[in-house]
N, C-alpha and C. Protein backbone atom coordinates (compact mmCIF):
# COMPACT_ATOMS: atom_id res chain seq x y z
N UNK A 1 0.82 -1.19 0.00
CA UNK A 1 0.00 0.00 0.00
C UNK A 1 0.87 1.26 0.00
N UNK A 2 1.86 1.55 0.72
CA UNK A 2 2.93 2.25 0.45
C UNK A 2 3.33 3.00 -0.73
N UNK A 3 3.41 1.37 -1.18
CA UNK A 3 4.63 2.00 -2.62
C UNK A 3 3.53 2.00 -3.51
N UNK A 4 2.12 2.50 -3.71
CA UNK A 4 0.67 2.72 -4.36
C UNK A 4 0.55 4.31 -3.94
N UNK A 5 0.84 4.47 -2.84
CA UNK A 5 0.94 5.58 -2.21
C UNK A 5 1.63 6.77 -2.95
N UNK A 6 2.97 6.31 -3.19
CA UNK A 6 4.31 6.69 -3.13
C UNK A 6 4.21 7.39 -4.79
N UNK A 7 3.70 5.68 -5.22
CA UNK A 7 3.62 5.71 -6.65
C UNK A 7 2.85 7.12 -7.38
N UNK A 8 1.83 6.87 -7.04
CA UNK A 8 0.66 7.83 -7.20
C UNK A 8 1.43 9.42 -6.63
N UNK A 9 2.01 10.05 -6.29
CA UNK A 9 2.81 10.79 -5.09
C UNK A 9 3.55 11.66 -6.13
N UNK A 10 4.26 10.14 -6.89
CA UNK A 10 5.18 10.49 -8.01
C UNK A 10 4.92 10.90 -9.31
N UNK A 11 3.67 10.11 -9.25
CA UNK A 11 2.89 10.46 -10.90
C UNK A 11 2.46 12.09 -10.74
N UNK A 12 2.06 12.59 -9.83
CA UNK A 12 0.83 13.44 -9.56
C UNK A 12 1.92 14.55 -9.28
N UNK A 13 3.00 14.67 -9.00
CA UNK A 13 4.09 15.71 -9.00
C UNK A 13 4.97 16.03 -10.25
N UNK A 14 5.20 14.63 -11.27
CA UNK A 14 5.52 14.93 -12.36
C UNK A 14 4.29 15.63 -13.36
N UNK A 15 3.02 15.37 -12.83
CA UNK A 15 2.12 16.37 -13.97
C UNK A 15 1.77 17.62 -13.76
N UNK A 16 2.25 17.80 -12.65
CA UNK A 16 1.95 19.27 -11.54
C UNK A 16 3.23 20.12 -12.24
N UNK A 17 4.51 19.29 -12.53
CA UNK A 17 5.13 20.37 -13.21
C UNK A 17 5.88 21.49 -12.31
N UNK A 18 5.23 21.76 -10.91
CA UNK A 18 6.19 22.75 -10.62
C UNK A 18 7.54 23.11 -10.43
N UNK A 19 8.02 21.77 -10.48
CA UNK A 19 9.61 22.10 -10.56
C UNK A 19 9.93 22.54 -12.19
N UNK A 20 9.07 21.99 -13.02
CA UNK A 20 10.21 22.46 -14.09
C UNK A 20 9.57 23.92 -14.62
N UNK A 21 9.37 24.63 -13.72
CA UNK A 21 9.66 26.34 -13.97
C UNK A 21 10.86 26.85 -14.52
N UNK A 22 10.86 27.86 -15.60
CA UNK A 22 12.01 28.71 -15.48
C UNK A 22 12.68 29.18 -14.40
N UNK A 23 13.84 29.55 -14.29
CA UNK A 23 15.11 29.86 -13.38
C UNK A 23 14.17 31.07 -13.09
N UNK A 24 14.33 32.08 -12.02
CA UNK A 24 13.67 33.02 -11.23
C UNK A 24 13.64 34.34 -12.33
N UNK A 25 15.14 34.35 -13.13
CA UNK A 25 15.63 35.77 -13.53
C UNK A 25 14.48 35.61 -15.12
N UNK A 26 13.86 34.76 -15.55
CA UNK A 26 13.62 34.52 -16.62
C UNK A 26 12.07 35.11 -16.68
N UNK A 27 12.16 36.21 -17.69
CA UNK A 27 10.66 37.06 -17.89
C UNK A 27 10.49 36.69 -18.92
N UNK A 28 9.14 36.32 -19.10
CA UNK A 28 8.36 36.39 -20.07
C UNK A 28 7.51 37.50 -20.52
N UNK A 29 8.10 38.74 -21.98
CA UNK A 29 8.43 39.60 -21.81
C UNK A 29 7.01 39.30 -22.92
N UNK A 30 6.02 40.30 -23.27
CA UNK A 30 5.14 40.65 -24.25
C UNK A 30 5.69 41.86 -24.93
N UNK A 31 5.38 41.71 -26.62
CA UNK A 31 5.43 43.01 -28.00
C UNK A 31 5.40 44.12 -27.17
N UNK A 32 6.39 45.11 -27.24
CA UNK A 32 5.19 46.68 -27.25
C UNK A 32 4.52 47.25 -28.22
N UNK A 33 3.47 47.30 -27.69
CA UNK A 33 2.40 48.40 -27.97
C UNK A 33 3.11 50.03 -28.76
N UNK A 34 1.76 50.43 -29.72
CA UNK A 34 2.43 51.80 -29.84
C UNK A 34 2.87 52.71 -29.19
N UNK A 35 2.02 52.55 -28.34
CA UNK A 35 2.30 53.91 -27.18
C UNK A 35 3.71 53.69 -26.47
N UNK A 36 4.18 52.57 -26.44
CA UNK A 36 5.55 51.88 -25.57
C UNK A 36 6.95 52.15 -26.49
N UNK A 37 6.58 51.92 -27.37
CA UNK A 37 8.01 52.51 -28.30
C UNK A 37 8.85 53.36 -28.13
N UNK A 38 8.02 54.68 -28.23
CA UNK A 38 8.31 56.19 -28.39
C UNK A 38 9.48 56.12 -26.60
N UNK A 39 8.30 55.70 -25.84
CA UNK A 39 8.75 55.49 -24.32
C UNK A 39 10.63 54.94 -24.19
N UNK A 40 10.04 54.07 -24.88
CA UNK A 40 11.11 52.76 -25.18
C UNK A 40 12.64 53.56 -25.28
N UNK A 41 12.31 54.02 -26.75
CA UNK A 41 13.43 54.22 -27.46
C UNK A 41 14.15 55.61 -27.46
N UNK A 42 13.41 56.64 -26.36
CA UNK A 42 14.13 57.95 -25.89
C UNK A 42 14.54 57.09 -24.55
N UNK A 43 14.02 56.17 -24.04
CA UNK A 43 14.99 55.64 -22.73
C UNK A 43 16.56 55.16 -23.74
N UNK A 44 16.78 54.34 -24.39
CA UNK A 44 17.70 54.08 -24.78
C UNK A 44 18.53 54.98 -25.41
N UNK A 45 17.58 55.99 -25.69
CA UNK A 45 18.54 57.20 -26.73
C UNK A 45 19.60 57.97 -25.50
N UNK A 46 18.59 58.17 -24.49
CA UNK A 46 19.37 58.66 -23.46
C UNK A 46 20.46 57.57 -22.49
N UNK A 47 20.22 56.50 -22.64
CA UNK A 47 21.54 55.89 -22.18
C UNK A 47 22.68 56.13 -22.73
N UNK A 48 22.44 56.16 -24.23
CA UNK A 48 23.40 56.51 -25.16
C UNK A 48 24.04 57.43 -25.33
N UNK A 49 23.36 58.38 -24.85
CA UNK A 49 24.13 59.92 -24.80
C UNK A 49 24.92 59.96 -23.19
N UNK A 50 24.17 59.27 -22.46
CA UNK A 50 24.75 59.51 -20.78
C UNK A 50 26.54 58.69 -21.03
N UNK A 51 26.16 56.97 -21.62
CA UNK A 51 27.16 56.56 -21.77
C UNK A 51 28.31 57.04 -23.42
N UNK A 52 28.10 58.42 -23.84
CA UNK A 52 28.73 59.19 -24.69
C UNK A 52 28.96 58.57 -26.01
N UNK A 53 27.91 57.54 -26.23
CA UNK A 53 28.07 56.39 -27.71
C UNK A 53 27.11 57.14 -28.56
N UNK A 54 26.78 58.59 -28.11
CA UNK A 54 25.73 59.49 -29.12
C UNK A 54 26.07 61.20 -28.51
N UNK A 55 26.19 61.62 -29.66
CA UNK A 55 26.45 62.98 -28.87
C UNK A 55 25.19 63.78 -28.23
N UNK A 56 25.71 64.38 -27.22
CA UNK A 56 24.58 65.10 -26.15
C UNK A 56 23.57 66.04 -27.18
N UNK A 57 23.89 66.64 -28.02
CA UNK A 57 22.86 67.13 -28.72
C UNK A 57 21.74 66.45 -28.85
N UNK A 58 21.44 65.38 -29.01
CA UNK A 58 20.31 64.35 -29.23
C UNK A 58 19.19 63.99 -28.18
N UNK A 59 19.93 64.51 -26.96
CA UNK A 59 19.11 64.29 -25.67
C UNK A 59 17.82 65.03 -25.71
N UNK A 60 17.45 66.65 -26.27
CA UNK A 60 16.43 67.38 -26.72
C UNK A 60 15.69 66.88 -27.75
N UNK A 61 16.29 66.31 -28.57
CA UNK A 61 15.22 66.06 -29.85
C UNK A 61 14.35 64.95 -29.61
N UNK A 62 13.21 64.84 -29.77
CA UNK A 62 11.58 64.13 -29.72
C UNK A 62 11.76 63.23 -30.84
N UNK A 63 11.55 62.33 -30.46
CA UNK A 63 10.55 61.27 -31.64
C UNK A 63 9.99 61.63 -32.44
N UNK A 64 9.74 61.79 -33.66
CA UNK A 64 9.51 61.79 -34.93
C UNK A 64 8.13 60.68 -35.06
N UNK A 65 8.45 60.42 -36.27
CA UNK A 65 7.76 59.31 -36.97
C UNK A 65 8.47 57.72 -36.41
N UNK A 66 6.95 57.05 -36.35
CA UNK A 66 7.16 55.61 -35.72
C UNK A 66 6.52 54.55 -36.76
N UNK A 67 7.29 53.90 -37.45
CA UNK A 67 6.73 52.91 -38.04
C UNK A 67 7.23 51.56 -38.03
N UNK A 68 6.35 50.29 -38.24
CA UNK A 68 6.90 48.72 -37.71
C UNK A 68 7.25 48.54 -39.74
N UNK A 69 8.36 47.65 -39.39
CA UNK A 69 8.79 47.26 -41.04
C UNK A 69 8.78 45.40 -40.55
N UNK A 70 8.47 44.53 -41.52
CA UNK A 70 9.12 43.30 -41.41
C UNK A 70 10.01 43.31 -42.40
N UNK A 71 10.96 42.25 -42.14
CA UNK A 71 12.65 42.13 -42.79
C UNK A 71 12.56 40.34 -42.30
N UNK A 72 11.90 39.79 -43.58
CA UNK A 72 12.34 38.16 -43.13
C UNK A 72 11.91 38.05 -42.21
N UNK A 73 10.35 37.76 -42.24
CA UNK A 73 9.36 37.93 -41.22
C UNK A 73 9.57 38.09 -40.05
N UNK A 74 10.49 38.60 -39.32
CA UNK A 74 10.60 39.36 -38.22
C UNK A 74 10.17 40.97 -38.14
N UNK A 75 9.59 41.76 -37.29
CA UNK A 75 9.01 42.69 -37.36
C UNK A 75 9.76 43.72 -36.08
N UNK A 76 10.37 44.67 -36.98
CA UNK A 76 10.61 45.52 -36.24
C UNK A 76 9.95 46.93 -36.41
N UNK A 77 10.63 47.89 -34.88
CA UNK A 77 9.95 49.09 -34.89
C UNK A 77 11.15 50.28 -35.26
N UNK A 78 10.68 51.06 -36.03
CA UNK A 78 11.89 52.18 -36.31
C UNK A 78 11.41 53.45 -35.74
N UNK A 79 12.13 54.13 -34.84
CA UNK A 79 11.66 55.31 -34.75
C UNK A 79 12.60 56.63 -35.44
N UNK A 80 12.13 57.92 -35.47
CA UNK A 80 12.79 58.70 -36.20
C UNK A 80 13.15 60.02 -35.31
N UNK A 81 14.34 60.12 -35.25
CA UNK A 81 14.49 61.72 -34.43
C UNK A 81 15.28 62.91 -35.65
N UNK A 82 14.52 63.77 -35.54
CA UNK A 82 14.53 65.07 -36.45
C UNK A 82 15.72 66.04 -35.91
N UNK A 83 16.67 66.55 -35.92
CA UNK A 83 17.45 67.23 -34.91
C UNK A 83 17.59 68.26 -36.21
N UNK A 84 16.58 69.64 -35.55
CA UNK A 84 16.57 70.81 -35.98
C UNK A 84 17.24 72.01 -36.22
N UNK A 85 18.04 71.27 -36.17
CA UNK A 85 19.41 72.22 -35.38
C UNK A 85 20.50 72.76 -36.57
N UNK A 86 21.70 72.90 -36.64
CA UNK A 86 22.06 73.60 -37.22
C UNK A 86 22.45 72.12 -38.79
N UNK A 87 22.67 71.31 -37.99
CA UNK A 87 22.98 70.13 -39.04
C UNK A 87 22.20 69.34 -39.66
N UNK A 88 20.75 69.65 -39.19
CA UNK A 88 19.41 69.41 -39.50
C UNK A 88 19.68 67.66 -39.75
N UNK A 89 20.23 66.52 -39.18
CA UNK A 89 21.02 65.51 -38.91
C UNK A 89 19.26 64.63 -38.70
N UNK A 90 19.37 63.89 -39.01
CA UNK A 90 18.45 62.58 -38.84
C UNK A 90 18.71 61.16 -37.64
N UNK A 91 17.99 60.58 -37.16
CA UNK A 91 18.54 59.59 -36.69
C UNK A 91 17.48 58.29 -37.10
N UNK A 92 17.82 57.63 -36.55
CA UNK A 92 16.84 56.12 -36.65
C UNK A 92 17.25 55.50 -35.99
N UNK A 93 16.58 55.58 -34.62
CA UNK A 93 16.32 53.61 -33.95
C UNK A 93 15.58 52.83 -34.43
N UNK A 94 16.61 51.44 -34.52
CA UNK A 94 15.85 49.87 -34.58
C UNK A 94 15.46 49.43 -34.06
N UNK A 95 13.91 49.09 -33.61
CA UNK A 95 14.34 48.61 -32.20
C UNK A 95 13.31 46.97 -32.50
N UNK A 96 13.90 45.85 -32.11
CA UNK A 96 12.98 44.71 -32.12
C UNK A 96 11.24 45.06 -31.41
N UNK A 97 10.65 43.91 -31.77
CA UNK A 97 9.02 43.74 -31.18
C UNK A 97 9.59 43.60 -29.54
N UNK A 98 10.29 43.49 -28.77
CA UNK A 98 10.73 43.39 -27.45
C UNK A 98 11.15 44.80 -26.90
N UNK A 99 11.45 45.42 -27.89
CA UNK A 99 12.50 46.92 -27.52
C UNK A 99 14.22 46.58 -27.22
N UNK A 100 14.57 46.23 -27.62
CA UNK A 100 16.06 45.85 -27.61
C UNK A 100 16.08 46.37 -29.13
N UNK A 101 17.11 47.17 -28.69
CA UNK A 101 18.11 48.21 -29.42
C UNK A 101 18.98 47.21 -30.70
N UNK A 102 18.46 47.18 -31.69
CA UNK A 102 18.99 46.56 -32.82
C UNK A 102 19.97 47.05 -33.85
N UNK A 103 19.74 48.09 -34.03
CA UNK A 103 20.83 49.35 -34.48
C UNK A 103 20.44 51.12 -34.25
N UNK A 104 21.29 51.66 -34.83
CA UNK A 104 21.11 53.04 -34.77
C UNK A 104 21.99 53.99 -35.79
N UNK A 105 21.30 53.99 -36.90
CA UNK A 105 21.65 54.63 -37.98
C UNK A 105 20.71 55.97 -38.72
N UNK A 106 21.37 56.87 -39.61
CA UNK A 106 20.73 57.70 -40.16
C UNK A 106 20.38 57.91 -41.32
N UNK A 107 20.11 56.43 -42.10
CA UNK A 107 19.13 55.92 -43.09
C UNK A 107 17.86 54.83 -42.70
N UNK A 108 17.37 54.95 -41.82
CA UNK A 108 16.59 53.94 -41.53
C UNK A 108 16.22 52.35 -41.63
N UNK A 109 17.67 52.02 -42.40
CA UNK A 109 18.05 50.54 -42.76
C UNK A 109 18.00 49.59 -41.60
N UNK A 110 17.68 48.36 -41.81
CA UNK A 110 17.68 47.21 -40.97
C UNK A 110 19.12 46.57 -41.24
């Protein structure tokens, strides 16, 4: 009766599954939204300028135009910053359906 016990104990914990969870650090992250982009990608613009991999001029200029492109059915988001200024200079973030920073160029290329 025990090992019926035991048995059953064992079955009923392997379908329960809770051990095989992801590790703690592991998010399960959802697309952003339109409204999340814009958010998104002046947070990263400004890391970029804090950590000096963009010059400080860029920290003022706003988001532009936001549009999603697919490239080999992956779908990314591009945003556009206008810098009005004397060099009238363009930018473009890449940014994946996650928001991770994919490139940063001033032709809007993938």
């Amino acid at each position: 009766m025990k090992s019926v016990v035991l048995f059953c104990s064992l079955v009923a914990a392997l379908l329960n599954g809770s051990f095989a969870h992801a590790h703690p650090k592991h998010v399960v992250t959802e697309p952003l939204s339109d409204l999340q982009v814009t958010d998104r990608a002046d947070f990263l613009k400004m890391q970029l300028v804090a950590s000096r991999k963009l010059e400080e001029s860029w920290s003022d200029v706003e988001a532009g135009a936001v549009e999603v492109r697919e490239v080999n059915d992956r779908r990314f988001w591009i945003v556009r910053y206008d810098d009005r200024g004397e060099a009238q200079d363009r930018l473009y973030m890449v940014l994946d359906v996650l928001g991770n920073l994919v490139t940063i160029n001033d032709t809007g290329r993938i």
